[in-house]
Protein backbone atom coordinates (compact mmCIF):
# COMPACT_ATOMS: atom_id res chain seq x y z
CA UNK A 1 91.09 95.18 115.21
CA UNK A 2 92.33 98.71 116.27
CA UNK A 3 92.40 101.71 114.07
CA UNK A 4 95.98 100.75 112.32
CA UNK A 5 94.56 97.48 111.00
CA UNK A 6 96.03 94.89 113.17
CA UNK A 7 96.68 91.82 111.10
CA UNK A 8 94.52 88.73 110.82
CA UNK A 9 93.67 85.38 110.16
CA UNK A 10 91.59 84.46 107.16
CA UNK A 11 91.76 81.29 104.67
CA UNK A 12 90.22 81.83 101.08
CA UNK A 13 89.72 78.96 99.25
CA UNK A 14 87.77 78.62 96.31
CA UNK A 15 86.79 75.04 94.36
CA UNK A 16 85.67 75.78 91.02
CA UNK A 17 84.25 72.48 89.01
CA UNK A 18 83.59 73.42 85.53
CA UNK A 19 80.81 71.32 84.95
CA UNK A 20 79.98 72.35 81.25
CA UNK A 21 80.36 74.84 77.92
CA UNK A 22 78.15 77.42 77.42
CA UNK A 23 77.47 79.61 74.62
CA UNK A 24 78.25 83.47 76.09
CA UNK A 25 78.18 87.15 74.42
CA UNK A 26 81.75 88.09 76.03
CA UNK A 27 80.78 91.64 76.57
CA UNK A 28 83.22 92.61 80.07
CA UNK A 29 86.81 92.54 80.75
CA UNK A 30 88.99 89.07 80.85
CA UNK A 31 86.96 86.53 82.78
CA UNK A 32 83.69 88.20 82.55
CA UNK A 33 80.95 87.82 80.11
CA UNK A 34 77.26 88.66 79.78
CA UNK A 35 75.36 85.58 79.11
CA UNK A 36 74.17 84.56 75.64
CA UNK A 37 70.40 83.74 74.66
CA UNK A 38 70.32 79.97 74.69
CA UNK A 39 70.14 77.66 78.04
CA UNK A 40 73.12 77.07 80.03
CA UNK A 41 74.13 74.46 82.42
CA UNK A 42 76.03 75.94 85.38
CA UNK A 43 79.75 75.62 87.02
CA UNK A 44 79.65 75.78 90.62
CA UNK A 45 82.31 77.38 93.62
CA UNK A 46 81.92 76.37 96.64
CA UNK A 47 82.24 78.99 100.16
CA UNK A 48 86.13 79.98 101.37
CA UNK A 49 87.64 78.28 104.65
CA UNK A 50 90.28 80.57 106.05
CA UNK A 51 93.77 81.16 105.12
CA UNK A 52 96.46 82.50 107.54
CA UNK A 53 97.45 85.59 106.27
CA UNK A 54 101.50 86.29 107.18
CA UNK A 55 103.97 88.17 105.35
CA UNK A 56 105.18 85.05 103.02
CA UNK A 57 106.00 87.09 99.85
CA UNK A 58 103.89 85.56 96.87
CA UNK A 59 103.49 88.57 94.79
CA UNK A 60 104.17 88.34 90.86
CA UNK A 61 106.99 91.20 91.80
CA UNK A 62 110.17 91.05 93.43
CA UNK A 63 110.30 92.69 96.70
CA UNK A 64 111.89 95.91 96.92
CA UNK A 65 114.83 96.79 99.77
CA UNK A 66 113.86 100.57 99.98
CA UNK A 67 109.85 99.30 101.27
CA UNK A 68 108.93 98.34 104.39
CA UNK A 69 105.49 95.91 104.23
CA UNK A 70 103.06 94.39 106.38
CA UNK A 71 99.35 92.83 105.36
CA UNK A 72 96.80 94.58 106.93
CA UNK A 73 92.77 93.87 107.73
CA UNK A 74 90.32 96.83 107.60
CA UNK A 75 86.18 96.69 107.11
CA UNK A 76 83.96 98.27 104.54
CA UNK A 77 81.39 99.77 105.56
CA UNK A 78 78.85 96.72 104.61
CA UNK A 79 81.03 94.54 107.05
CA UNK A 80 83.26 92.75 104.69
CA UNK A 81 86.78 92.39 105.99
CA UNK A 82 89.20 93.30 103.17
CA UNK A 83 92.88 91.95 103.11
CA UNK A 84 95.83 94.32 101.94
CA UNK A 85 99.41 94.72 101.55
CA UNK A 86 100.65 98.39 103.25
CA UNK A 87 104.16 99.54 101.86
CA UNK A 88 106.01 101.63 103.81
CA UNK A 89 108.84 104.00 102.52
CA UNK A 90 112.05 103.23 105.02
CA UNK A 91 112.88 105.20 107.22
CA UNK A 92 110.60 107.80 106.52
CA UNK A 93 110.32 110.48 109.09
CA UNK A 94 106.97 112.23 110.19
CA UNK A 95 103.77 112.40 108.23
CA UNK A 96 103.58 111.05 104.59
CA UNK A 97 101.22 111.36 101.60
CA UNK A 98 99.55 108.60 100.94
CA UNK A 99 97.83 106.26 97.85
CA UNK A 100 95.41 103.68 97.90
CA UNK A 101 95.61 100.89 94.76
CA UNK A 102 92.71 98.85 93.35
CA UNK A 103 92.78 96.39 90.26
CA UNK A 104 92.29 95.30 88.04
CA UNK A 105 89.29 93.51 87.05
CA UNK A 106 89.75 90.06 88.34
CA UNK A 107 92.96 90.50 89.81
CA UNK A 108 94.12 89.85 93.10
CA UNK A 109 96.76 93.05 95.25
CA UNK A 110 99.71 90.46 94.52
CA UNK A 111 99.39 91.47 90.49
CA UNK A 112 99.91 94.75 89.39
CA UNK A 113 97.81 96.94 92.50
CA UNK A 114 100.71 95.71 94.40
CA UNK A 115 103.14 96.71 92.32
CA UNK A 116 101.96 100.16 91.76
CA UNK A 117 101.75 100.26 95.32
CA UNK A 118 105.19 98.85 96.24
CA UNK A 119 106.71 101.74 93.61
CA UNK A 120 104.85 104.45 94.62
CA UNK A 121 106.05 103.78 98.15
CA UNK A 122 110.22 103.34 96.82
CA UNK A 123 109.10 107.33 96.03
CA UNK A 124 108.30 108.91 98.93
CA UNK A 125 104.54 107.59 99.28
CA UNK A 126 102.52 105.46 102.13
CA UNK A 127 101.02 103.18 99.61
CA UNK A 128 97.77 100.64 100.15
CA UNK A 129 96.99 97.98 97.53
CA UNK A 130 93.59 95.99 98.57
CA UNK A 131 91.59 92.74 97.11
CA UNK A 132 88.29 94.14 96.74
CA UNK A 133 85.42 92.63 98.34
CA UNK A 134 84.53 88.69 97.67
CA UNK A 135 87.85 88.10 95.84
CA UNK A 136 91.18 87.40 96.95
CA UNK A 137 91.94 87.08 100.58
CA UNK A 138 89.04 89.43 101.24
CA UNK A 139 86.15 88.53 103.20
CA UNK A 140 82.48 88.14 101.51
CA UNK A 141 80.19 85.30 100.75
CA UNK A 142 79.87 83.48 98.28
CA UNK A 143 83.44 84.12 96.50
CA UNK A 144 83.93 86.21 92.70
CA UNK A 145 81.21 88.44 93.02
CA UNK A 146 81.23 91.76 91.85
CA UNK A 147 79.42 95.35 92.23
CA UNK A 148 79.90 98.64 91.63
CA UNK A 149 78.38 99.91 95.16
CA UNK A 150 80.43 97.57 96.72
CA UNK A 151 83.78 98.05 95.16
CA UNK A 152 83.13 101.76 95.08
CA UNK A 153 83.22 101.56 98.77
CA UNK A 154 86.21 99.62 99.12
CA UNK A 155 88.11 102.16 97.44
CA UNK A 156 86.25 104.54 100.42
CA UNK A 157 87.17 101.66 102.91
CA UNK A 158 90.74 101.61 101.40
CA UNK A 159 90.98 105.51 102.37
CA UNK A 160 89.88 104.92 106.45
CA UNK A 161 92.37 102.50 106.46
CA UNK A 162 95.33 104.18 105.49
CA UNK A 163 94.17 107.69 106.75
CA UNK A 164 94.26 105.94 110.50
CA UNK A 165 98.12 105.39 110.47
CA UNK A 166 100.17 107.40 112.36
CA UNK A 167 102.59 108.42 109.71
CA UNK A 168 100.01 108.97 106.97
CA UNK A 169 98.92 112.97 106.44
CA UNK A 170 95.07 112.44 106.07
CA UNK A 171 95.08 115.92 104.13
CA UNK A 172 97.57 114.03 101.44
CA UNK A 173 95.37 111.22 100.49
CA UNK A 174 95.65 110.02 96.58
CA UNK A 175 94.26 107.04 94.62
CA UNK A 176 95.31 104.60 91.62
CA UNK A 177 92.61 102.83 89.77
CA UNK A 178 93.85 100.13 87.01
CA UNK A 179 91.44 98.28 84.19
CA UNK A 180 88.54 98.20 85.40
CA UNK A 181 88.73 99.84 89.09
CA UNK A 182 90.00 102.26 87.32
CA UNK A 183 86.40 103.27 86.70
CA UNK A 184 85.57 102.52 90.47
CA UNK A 185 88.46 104.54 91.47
CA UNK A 186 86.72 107.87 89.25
CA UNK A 187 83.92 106.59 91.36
CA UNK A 188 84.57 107.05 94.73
CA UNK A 189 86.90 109.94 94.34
CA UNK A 190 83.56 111.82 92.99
CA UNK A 191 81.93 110.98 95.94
CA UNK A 192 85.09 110.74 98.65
CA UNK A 193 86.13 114.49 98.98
CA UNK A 194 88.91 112.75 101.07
CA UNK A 195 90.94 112.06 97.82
CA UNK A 196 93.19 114.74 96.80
CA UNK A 197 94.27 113.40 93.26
CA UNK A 198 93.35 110.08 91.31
CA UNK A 199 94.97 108.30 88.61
CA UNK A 200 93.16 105.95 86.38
CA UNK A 201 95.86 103.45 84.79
CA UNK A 202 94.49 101.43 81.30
CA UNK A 203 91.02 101.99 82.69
CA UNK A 204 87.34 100.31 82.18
CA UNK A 205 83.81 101.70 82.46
CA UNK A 206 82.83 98.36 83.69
CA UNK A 207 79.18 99.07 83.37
CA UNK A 208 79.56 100.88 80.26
CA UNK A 209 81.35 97.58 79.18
CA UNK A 210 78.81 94.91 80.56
CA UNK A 211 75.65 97.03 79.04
CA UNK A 212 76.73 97.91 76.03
CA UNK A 213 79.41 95.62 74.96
CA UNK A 214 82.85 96.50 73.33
CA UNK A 215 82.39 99.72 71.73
CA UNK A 216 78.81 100.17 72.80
CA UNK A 217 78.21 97.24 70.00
CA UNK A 218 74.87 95.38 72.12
CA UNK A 219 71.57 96.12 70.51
CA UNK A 220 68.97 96.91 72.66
CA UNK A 221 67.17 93.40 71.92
CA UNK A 222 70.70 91.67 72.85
CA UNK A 223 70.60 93.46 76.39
CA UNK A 224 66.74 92.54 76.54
CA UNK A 225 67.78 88.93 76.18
CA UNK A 226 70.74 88.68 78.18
CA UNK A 227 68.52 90.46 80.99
CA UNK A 228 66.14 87.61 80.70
CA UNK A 229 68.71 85.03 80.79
CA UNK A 230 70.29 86.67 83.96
CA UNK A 231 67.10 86.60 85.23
CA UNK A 232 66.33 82.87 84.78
CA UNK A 233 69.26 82.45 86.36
CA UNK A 234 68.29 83.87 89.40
CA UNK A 235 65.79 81.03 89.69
CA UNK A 236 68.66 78.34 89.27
CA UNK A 237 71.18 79.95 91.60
CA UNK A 238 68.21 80.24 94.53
CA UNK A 239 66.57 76.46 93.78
CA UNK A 240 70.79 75.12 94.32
CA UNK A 241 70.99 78.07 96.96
CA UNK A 242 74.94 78.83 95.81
CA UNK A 243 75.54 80.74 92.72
CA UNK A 244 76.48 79.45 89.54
CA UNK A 245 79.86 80.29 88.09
CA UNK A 246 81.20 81.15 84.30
CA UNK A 247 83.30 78.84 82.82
CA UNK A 248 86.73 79.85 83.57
CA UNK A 249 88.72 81.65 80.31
CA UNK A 250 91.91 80.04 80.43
CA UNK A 251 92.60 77.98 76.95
CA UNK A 252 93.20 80.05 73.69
CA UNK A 253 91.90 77.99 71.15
CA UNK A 254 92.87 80.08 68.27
CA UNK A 255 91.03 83.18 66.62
CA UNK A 256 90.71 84.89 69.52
CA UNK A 257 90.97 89.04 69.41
CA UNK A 258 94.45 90.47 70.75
CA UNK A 259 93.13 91.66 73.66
CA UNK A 260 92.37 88.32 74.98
CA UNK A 261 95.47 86.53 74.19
CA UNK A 262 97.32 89.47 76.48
CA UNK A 263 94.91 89.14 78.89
CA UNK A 264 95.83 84.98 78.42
CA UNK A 265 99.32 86.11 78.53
CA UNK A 266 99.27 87.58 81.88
CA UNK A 267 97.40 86.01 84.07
CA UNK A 268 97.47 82.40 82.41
CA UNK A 269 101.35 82.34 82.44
CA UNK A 270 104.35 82.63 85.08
CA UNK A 271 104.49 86.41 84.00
CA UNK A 272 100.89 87.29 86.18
CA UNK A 273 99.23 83.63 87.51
CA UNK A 274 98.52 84.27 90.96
CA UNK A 275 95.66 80.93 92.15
CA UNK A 276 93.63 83.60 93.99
CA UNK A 277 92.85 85.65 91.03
CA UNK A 278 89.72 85.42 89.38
CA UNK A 279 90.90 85.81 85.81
CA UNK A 280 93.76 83.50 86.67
CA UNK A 281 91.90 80.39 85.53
CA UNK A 282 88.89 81.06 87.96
CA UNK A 283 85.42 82.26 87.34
CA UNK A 284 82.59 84.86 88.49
CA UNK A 285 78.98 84.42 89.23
CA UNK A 286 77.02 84.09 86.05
CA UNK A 287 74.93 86.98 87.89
CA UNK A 288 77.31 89.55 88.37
CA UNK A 289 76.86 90.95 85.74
CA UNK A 290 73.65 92.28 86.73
CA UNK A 291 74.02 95.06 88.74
CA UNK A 292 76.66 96.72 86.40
CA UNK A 293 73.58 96.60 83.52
CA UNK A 294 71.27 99.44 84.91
CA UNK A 295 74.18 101.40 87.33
CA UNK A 296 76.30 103.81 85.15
CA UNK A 297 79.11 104.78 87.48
CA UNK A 298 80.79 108.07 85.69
CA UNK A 299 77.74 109.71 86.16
CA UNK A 300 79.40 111.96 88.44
CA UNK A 301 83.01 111.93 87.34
CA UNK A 302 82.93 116.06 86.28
CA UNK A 303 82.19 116.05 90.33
CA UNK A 304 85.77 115.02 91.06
CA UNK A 305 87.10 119.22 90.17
CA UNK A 306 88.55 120.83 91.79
CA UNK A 307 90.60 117.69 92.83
CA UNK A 308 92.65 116.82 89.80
CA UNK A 309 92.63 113.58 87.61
CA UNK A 310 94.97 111.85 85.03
CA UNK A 311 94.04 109.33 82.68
CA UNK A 312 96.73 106.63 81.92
CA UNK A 313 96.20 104.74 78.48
CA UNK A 314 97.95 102.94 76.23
CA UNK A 315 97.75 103.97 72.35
CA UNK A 316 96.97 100.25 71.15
CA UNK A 317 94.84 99.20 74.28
CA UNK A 318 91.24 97.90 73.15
CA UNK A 319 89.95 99.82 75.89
CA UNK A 320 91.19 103.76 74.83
CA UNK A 321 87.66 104.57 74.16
CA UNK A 322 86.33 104.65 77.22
CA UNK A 323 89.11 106.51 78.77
CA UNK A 324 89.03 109.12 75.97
CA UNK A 325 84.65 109.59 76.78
CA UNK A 326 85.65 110.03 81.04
CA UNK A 327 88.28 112.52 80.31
CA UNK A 328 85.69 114.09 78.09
CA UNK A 329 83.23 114.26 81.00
CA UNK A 330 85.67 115.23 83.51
CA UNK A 331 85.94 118.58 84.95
CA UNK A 332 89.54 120.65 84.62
CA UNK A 333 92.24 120.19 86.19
CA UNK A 334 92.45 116.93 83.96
CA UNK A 335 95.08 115.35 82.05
CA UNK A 336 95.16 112.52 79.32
CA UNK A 337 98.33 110.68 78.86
CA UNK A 338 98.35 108.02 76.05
CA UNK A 339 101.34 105.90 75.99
CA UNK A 340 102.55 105.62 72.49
CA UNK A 341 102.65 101.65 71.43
CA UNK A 342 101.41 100.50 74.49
CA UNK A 343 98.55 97.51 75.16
CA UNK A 344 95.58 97.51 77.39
CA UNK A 345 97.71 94.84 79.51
CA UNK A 346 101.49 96.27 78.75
CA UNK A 347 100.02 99.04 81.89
CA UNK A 348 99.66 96.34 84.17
CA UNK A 349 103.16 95.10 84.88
CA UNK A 350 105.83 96.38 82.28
CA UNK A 351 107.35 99.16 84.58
CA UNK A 352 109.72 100.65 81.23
CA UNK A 353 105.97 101.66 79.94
CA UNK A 354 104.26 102.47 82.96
CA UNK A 355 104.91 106.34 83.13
CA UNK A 356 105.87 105.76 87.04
CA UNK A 357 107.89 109.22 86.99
CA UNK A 358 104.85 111.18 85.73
CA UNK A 359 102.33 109.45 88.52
CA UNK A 360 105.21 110.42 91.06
CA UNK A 361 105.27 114.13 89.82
CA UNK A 362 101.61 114.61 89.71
CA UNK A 363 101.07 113.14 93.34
CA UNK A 364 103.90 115.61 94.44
CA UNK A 365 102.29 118.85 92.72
CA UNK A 366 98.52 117.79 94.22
CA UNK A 367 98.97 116.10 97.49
CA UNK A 368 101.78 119.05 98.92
């Protein structure tokens, strides 16, 4: 692979057998859930093969005639080979500012990261939407695992990518975080003084979310016991020597809170399925929870100034909380933009609520 991320040939499949019901404390975002205190019998995935990755449009978008776009390959700097979709204003001439796109939790750059990505780049903007690490078309063993080291560093990984083509101004570099990378995004730009500007869209404190529960709600002997049960686990998944998986969320039984029939409502339905998602009928490890549990990752997030940030956030959305705490903690320049009437999920995909005009005019002010 040269330093423009040639394209390349990959295969991810994924075989999920639900094998059982469990009893689970759903403390994450759609498809993830901290394990309750009584046994469980596992699901199962078995390893990807490869999948040819060519430009065959399968996005839950239609494709736009002002965008030029090509998948691209790139490493991390663990190894892991991630997939992504580059979009390309056309015609552009000489060097461009540029965004990187992650998210959301459980989603897949053929969702809504692409379709941030493929508007950003109808306005003026080299645009980069990835499938973090172990998901998607990305590389990583075994498959729907996730960390917040890890997919930190894609975001970082995102940023050599796009900074190493020729059209892209590496001193214009921005980045869009959505759901739960939106809190990965706030991350890395804390850390990646490479990033000019980031926007986090409907955004999750994923290990605020997994340690505490909705609304910081977990007692301290409910964490204690769905530590232990993680634990355990370990012991299972090493005996089999392949993880075991969550049972996938895809059947609304009735009673269910709001936020998880529109999370049903995407990516259960023609609106947002897309087979390689996680949350789209498919499952993580039962484990991955654990490394969100003792890693707070808006430790740093007032380290982001001078570099500016806006928060993106529904008025409705569940999640508005943990937005409102980061733009607390973040250092000026720093904007909060609630979206009156708008979901948690209505920022994923409903482009007459996403506030694409304001994310074009702050990316113009802060990467000139």
């Amino acid at each position: 692979m040269d330093k423009h991320a040639e394209t390349s040939n990959m295969t991810v499949k994924k075989d999920i057998t639900n094998k059982s019901r469990r009893n689970m404390m759903k403390i994450g975002g759609a498809g993830i859930v901290a394990l309750g205190v009584n046994s469980l019998t596992a699901t199962t995935a078995f390893a990807q093969s490869s999948i040819l990755l060519n430009d065959e449009w399968d996005k839950k978008f239609a494709k736009s005639d002002k965008v030029d776009h090509k998948k691209v390959t790139f490493k991390n700097r663990y190894g892991i080979t991630l997939a992504a979709d580059l979009y390309q204003p056309k015609n552009a001439d000489g060097t461009l500012p540029a965004i990187v796109v992650g998210g959301p939790f459980g989603a897949v750059k053929e969702q809504s990261s692409g379709l941030y990505a493929q508007t950003m780049a109808e306005r003026g903007f080299i645009s980069l939407a990835f499938d973090p690490s172990y998901t998607g078309e990305s590389g990583g063993e075994p498959r729907n695992i996730a960390s917040p080291d890890i997919n930190t560093e894609d975001f970082s990984a995102a940023i050599d990518c796009i900074g190493m083509q020729k059209n892209v101004d590496r001193e214009r570099i921005g980045m869009i975080g959505i759901c739960g990378w939106g809190g990965m995004a706030l991350n890395a730009a804390a850390s990646d003084k490479r990033v000019k500007a980031v926007v986090a869209s409907t955004m999750y404190d994923m290990t605020r979310v997994m340690s505490k529960g909705y609304n910081d709600s977990v007692t301290s002997e409910q964490r204690a016991q769905t530590l232990e049960q993680l634990s355990q686990q370990r012991w299972q998944d090493a005996e089999k020597g392949m993880p075991a998986y969550q049972a996938p969320y895809n059947v609304l039984k009735g009673g269910e809170p709001q936020f998880m029939v529109d999370y049903h409502d995407y990516y259960m339905t023609p609106r947002g399925y897309h087979p390689r998602a996680v949350n789209s009928g498919n499952a993580w490890s039962q484990t991955t929870p654990l490394s969100f549990m003792n890693m707070p990752i808006l430790s740093y997030i007032d380290e982001i100034a001078p570099h500016p940030t806006l928060f993106i956030h529904g008025e409705k959305a569940h999640s508005l909380y943990m937005a409102k705490t980061a733009y607390e903690n973040a250092a000026k320049p720093k904007e909060l933009m609630i979206i009156p009437g708008a979901s948690h999920v209505d920022l994923y995909d409903q482009v007459d609520i996403i506030p694409f005009d304001k994310l074009t005019t702050f990316f113009k002010q802060h990467l000139s």
